[in-house]
Structure formats: structure tokens, C-alpha cells
PDB file of N, CA and C in Angstrom:
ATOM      1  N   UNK A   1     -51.224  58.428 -81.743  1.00  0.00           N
ATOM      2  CA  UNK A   1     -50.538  59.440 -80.978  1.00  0.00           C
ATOM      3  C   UNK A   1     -49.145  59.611 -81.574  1.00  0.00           C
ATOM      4  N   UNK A   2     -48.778  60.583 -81.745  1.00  0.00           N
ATOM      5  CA  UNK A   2     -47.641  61.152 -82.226  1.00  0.00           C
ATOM      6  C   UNK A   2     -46.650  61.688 -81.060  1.00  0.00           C
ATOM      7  N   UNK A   3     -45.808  61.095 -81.094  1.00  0.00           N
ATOM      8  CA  UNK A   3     -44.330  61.881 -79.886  1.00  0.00           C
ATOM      9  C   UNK A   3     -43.251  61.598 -80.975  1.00  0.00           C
ATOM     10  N   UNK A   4     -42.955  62.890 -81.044  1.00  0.00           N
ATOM     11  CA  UNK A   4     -41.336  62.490 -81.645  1.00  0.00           C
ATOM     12  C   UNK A   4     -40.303  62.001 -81.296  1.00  0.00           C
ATOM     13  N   UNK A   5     -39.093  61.835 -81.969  1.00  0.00           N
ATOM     14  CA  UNK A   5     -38.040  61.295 -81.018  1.00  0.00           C
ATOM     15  C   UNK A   5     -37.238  62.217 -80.182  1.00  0.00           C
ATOM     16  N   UNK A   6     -37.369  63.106 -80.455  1.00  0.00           N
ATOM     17  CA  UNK A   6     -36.431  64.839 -79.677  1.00  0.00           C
ATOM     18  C   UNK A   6     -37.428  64.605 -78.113  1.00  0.00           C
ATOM     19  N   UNK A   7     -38.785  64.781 -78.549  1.00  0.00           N
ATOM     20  CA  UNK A   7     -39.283  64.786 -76.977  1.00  0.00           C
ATOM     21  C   UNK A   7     -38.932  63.331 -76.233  1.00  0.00           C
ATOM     22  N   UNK A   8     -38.977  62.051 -76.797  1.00  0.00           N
ATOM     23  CA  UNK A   8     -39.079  61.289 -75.990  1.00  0.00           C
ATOM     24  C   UNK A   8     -37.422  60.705 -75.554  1.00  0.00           C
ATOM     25  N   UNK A   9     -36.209  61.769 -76.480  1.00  0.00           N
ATOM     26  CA  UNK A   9     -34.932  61.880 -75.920  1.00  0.00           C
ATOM     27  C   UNK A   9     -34.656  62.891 -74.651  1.00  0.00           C
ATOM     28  N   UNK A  10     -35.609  64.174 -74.949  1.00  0.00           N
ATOM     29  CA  UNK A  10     -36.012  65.036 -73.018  1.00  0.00           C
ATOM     30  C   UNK A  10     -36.401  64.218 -72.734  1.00  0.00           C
ATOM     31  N   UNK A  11     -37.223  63.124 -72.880  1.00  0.00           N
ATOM     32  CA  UNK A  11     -37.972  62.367 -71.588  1.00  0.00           C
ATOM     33  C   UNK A  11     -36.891  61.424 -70.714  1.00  0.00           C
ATOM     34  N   UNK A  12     -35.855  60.941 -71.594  1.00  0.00           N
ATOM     35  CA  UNK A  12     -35.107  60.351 -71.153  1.00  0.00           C
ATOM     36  C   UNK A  12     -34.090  61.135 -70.274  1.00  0.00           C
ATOM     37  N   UNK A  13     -33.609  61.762 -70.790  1.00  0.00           N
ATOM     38  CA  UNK A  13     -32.510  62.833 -70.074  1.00  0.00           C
ATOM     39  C   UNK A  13     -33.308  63.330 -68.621  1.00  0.00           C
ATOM     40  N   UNK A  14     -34.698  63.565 -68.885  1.00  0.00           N
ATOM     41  CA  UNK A  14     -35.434  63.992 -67.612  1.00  0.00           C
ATOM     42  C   UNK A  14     -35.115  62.827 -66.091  1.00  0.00           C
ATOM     43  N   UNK A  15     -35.483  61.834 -66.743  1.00  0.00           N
ATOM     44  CA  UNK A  15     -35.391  60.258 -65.676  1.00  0.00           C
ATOM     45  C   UNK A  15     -33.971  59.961 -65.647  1.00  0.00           C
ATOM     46  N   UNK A  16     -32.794  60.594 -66.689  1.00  0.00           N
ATOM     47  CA  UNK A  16     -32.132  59.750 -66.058  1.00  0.00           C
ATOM     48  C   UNK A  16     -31.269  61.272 -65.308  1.00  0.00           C
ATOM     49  N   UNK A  17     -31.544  62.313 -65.221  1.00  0.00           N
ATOM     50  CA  UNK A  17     -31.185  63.315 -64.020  1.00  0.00           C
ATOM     51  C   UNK A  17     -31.824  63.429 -63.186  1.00  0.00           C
ATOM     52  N   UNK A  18     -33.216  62.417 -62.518  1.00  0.00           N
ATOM     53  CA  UNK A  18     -33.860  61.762 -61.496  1.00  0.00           C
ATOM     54  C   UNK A  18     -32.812  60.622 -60.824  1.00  0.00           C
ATOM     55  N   UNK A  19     -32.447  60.475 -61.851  1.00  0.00           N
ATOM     56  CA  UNK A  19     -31.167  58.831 -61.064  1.00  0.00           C
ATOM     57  C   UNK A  19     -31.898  57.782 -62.030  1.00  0.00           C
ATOM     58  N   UNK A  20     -32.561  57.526 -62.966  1.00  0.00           N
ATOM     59  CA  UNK A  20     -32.852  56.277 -63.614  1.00  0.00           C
ATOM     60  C   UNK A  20     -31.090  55.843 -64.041  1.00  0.00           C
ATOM     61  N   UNK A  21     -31.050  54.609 -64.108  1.00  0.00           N
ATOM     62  CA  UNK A  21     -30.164  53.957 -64.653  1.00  0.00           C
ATOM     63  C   UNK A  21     -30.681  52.903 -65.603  1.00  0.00           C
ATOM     64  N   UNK A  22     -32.114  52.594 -65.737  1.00  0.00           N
ATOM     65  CA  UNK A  22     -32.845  51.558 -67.079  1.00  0.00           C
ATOM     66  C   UNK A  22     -33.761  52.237 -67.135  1.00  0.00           C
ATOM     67  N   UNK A  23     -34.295  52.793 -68.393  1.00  0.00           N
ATOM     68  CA  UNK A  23     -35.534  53.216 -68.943  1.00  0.00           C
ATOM     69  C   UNK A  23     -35.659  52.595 -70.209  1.00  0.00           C
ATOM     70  N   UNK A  24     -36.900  51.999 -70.500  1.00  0.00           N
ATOM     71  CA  UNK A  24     -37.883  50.920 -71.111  1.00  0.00           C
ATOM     72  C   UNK A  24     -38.803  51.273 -71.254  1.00  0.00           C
ATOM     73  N   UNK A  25     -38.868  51.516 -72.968  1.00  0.00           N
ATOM     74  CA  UNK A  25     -40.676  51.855 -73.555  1.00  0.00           C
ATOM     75  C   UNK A  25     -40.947  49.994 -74.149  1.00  0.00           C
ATOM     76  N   UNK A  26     -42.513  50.370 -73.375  1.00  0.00           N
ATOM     77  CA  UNK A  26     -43.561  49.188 -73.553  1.00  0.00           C
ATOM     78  C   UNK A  26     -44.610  49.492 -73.709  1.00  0.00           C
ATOM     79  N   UNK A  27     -45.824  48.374 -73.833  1.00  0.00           N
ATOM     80  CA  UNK A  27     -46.861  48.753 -74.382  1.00  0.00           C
ATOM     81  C   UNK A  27     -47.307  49.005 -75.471  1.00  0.00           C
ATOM     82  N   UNK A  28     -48.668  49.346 -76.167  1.00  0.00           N
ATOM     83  CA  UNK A  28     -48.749  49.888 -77.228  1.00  0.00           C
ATOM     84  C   UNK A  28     -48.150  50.931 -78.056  1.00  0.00           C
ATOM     85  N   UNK A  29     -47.188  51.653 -77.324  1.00  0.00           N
ATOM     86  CA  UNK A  29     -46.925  52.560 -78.355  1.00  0.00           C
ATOM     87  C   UNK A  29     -45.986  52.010 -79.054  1.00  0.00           C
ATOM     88  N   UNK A  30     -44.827  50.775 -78.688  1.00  0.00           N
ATOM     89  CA  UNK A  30     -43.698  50.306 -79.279  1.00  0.00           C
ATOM     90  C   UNK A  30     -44.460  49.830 -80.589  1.00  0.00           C
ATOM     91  N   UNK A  31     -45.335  49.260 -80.561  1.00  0.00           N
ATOM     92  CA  UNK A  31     -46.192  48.358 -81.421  1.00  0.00           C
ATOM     93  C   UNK A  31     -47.181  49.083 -82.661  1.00  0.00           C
ATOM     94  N   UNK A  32     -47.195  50.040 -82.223  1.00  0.00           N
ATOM     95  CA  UNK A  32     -47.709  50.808 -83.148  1.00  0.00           C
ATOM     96  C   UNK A  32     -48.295  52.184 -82.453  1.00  0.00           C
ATOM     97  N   UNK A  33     -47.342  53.082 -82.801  1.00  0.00           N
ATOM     98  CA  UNK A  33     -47.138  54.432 -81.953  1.00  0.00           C
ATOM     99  C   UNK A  33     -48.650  55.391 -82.268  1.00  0.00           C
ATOM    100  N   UNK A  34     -48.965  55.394 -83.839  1.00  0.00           N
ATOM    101  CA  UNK A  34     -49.880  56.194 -83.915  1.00  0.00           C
ATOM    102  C   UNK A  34     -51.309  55.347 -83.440  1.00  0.00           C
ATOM    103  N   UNK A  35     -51.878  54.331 -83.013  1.00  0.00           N
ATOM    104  CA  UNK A  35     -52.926  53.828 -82.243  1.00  0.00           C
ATOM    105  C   UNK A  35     -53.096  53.869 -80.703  1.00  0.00           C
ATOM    106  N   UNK A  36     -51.537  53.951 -80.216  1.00  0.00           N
ATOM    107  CA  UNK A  36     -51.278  54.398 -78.924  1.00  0.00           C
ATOM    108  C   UNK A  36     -52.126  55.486 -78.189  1.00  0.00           C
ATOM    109  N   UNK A  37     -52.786  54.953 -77.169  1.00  0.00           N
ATOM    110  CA  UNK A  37     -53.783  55.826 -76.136  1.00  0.00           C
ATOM    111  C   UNK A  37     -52.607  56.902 -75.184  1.00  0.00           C
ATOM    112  N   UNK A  38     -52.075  55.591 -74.849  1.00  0.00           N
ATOM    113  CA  UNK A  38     -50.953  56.337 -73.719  1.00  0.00           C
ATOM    114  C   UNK A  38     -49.276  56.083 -73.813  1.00  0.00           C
ATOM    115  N   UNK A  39     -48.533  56.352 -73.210  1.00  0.00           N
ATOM    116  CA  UNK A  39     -46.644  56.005 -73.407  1.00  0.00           C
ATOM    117  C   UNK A  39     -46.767  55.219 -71.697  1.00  0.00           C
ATOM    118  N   UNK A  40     -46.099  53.938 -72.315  1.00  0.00           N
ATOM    119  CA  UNK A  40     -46.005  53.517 -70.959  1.00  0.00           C
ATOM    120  C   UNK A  40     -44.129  53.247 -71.223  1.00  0.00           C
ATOM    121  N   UNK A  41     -43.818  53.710 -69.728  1.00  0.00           N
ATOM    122  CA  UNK A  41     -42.171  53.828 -69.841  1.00  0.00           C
ATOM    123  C   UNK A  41     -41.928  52.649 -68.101  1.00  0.00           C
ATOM    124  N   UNK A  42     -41.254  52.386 -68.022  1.00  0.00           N
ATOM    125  CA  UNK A  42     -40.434  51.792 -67.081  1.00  0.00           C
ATOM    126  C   UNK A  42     -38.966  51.929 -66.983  1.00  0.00           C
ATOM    127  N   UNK A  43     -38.950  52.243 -65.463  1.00  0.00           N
ATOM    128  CA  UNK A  43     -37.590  52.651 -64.717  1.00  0.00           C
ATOM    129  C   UNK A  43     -36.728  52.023 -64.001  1.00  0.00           C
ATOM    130  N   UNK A  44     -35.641  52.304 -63.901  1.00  0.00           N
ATOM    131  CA  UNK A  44     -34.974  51.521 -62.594  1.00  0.00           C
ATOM    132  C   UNK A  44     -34.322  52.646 -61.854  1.00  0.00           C
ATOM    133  N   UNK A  45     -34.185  52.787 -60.946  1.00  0.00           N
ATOM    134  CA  UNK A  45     -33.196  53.450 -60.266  1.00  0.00           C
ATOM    135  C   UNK A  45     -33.755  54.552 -59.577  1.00  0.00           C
ATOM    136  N   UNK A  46     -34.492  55.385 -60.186  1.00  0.00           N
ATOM    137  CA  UNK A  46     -35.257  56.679 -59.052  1.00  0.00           C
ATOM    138  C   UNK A  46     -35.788  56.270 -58.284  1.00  0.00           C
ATOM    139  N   UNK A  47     -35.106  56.869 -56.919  1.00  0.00           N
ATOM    140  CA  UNK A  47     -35.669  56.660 -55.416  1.00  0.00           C
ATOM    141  C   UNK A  47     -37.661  57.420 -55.905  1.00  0.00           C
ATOM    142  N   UNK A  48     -38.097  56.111 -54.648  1.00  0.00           N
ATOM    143  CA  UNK A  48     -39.362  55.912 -54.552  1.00  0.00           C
ATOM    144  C   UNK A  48     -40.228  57.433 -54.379  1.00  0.00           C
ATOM    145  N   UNK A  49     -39.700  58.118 -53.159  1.00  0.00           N
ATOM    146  CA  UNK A  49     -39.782  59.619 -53.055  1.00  0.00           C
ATOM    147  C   UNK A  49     -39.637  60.776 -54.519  1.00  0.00           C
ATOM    148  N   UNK A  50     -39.375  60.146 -55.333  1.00  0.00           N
ATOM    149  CA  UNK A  50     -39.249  61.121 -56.587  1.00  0.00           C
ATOM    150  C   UNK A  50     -39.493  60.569 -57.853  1.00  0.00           C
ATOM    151  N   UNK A  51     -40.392  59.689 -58.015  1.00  0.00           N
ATOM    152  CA  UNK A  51     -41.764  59.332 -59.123  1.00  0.00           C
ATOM    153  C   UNK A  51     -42.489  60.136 -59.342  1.00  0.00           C
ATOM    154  N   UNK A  52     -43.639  60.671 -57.971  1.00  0.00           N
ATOM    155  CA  UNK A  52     -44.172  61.846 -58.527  1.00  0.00           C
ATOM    156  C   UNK A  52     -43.438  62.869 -59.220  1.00  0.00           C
ATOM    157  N   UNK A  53     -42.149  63.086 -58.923  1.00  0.00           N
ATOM    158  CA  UNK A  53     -41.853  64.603 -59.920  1.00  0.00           C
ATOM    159  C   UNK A  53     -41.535  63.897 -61.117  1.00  0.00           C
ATOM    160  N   UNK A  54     -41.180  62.547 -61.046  1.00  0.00           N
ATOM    161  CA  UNK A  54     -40.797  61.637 -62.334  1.00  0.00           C
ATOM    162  C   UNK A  54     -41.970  62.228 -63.719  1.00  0.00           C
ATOM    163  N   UNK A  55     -42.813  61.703 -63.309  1.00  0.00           N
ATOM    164  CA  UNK A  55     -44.439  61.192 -63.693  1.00  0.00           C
ATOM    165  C   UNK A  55     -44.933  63.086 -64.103  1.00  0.00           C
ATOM    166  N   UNK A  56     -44.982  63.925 -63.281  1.00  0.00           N
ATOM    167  CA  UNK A  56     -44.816  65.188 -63.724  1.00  0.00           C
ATOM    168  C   UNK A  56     -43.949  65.951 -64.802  1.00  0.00           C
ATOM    169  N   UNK A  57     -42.595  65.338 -64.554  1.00  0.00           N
ATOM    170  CA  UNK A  57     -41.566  66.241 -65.773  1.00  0.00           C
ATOM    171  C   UNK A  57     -42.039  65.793 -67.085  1.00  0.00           C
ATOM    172  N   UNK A  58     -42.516  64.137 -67.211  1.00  0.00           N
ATOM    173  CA  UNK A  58     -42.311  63.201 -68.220  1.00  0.00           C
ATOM    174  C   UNK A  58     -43.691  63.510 -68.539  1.00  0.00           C
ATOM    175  N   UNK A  59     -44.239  63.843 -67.934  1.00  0.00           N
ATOM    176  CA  UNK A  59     -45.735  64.087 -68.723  1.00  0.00           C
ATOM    177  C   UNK A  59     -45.836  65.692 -69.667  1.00  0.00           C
ATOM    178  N   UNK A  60     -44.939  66.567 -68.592  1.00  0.00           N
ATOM    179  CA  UNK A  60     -44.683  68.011 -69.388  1.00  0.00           C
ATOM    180  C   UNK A  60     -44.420  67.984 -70.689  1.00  0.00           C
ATOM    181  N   UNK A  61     -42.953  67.129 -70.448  1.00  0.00           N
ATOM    182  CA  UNK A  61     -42.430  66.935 -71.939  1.00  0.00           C
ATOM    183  C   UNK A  61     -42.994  66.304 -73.046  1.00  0.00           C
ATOM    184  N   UNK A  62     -44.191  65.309 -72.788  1.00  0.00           N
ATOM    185  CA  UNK A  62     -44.891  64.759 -73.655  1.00  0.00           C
ATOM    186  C   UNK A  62     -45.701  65.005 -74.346  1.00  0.00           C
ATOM    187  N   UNK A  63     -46.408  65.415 -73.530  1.00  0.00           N
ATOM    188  CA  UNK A  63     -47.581  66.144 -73.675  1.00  0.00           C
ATOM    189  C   UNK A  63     -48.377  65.155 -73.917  1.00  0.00           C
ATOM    190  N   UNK A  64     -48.122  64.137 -73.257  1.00  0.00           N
ATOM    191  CA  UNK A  64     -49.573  62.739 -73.873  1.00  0.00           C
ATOM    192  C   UNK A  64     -49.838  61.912 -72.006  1.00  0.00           C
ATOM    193  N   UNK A  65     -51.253  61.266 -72.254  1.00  0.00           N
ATOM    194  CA  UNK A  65     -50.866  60.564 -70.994  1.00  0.00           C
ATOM    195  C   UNK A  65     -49.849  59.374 -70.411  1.00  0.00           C
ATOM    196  N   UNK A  66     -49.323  59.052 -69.594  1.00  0.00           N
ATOM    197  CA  UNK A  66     -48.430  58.380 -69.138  1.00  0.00           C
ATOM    198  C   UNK A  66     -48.466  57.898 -68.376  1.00  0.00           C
ATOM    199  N   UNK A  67     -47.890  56.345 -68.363  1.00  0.00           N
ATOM    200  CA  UNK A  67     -48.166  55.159 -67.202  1.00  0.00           C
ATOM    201  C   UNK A  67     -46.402  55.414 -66.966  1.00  0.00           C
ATOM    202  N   UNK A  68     -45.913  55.044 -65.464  1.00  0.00           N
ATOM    203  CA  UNK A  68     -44.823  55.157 -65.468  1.00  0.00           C
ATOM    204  C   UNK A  68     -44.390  54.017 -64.521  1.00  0.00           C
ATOM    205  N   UNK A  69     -43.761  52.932 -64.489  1.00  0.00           N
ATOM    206  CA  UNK A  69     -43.544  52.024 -63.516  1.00  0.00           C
ATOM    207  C   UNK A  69     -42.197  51.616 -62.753  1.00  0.00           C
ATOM    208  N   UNK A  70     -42.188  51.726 -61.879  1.00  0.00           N
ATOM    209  CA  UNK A  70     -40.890  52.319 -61.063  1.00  0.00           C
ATOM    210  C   UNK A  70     -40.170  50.197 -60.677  1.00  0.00           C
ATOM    211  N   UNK A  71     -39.294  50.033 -61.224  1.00  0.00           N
ATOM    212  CA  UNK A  71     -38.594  48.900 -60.736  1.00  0.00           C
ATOM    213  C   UNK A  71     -38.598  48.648 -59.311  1.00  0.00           C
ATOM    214  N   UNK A  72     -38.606  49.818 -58.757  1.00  0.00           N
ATOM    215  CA  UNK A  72     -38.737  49.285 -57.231  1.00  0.00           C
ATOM    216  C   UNK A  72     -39.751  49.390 -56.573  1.00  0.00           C
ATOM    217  N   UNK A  73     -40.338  49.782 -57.411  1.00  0.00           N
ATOM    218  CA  UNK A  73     -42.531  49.540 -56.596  1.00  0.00           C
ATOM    219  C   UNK A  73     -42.899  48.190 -56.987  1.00  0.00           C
ATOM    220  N   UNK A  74     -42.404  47.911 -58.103  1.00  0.00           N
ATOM    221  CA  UNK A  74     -43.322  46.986 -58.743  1.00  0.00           C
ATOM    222  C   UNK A  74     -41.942  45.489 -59.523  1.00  0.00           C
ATOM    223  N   UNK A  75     -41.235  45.210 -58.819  1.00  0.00           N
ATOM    224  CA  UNK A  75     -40.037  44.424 -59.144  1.00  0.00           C
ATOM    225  C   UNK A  75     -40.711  43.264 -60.341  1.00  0.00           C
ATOM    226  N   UNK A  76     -41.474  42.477 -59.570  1.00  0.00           N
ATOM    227  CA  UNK A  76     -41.922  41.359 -60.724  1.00  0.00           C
ATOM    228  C   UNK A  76     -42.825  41.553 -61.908  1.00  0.00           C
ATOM    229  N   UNK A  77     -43.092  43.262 -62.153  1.00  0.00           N
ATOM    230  CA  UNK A  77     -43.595  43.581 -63.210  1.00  0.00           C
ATOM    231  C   UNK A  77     -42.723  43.953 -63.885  1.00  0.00           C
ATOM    232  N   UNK A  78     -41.439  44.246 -63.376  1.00  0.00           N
ATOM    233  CA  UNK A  78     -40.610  45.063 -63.908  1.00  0.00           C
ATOM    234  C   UNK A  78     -39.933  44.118 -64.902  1.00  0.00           C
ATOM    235  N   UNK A  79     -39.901  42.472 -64.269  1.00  0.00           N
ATOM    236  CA  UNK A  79     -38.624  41.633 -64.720  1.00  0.00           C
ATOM    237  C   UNK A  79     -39.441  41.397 -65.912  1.00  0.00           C
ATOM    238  N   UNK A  80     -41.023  41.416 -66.369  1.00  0.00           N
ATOM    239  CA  UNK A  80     -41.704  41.210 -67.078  1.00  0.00           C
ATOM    240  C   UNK A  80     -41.672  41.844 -68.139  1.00  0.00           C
ATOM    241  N   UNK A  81     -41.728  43.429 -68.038  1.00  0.00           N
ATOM    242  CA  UNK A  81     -41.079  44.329 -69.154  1.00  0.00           C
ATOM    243  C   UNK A  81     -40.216  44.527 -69.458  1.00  0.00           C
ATOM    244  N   UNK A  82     -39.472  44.244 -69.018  1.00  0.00           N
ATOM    245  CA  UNK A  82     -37.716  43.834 -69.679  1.00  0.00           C
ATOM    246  C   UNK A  82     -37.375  42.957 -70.426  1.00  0.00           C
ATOM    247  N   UNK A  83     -38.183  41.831 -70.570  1.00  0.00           N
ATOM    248  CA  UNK A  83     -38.046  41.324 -71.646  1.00  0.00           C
ATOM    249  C   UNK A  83     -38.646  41.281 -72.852  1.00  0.00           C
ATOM    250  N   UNK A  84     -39.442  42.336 -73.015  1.00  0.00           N
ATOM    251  CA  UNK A  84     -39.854  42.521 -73.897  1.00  0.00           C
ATOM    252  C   UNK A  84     -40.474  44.303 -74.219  1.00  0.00           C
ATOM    253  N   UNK A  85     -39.642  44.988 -73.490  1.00  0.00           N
ATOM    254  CA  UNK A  85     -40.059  46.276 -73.649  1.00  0.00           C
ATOM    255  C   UNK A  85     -38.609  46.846 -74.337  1.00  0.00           C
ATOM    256  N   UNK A  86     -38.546  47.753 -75.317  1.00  0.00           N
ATOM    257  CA  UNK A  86     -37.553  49.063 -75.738  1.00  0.00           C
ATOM    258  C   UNK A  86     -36.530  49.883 -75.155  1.00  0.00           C
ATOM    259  N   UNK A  87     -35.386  49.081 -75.161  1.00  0.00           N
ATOM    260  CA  UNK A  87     -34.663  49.648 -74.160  1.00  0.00           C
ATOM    261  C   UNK A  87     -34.331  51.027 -74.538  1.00  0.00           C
ATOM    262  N   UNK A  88     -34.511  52.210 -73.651  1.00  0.00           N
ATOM    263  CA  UNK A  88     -33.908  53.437 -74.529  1.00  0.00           C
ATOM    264  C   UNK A  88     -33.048  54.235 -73.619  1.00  0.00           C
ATOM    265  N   UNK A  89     -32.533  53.605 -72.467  1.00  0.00           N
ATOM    266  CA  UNK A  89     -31.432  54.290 -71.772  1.00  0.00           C
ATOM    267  C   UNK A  89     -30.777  52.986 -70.944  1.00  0.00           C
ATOM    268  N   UNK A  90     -29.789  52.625 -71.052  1.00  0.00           N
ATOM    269  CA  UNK A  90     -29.255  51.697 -69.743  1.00  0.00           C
ATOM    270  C   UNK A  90     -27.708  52.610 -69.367  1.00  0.00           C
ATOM    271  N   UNK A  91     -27.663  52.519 -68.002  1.00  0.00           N
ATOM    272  CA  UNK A  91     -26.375  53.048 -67.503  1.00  0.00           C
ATOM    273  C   UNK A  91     -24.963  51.754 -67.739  1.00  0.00           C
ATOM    274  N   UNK A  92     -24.353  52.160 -67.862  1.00  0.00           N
ATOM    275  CA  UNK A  92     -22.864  51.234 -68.531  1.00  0.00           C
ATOM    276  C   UNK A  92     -22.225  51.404 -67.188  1.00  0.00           C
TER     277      UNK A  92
END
């Protein structure tokens, strides 16, 4: 699977004018992008109520399928991909 870096810099800008303050690529695509089935990204900060439009914008812009995992649905998965997932936005 092919995503460039321009789309997956909208993808970021998308989540973090949702309120993300950590976004984290994991999964197969870090590891080797063109064998990649899907983009799995992880978040922090977007209220729970606005994933679905999360998961919608980020899929527009992709145009590929997408796992999206929200820090505050899923906390002890979250602390899991953080250490070892792509950091590509943190708020300062």
C-alpha cells in the first residue's frame, strides 16, 4: 500500500483540529509500508464523541483502510503503542 507523506501530513492536521495532542503510526505499515493491508494510527486527546468523524476524515484523506485507536477508549493499549509506534504529532 502506498500513502504518501503529503496525505498522511492531512491526516495529521485532520486529528490534530479534532483536539489530538499524540498521534502514533503502528503496525505494519511502519515496518514495511508497501505490504501494509491497513494504516493503523493512535490518538490521544479527541473527545470520545468525535472518533467517528475522526475515523471518517482520516479515511477520506487516505484513501486506504484504517484502524484508529483512541487513548481514551483503550488506555492500556495505548501505553503499549507508544512504545513502540511512530510518533508523528506530539503537542509541546
Amino acid at each position: 500500500m502506498s500513502i504518501s507523506e503529503e496525505k498522511l501530513q492531512l491526516a495529521v492536521r485532520a486529528l490534530r483540529e479534532l483536539g489530538a495532542k499524540r498521534i502514533l503510526l503502528f503496525g505494519s505499515f511502519v515496518e514495511s509500508p508497501e505490504g501494509a493491508r491497513d494504516i493503523d494510527l493512535a490518538v490521544e486527546g479527541i473527545p470520545l464523541n468525535r472518533l467517528l468523524d475522526a475515523d471518517v476524515a482520516i479515511c477520506d484523506i487516505l484513501q486506504a483502510p484504517l484502524d484508529l485507536v483512541s487513548r481514551e477508549e483503550a488506555p492500556d493499549f495505548f501505553e503499549i503503542i507508544k512504545d513502540y509506534g511512530k510518533l508523528l504529532y506530539e503537542e509541546k
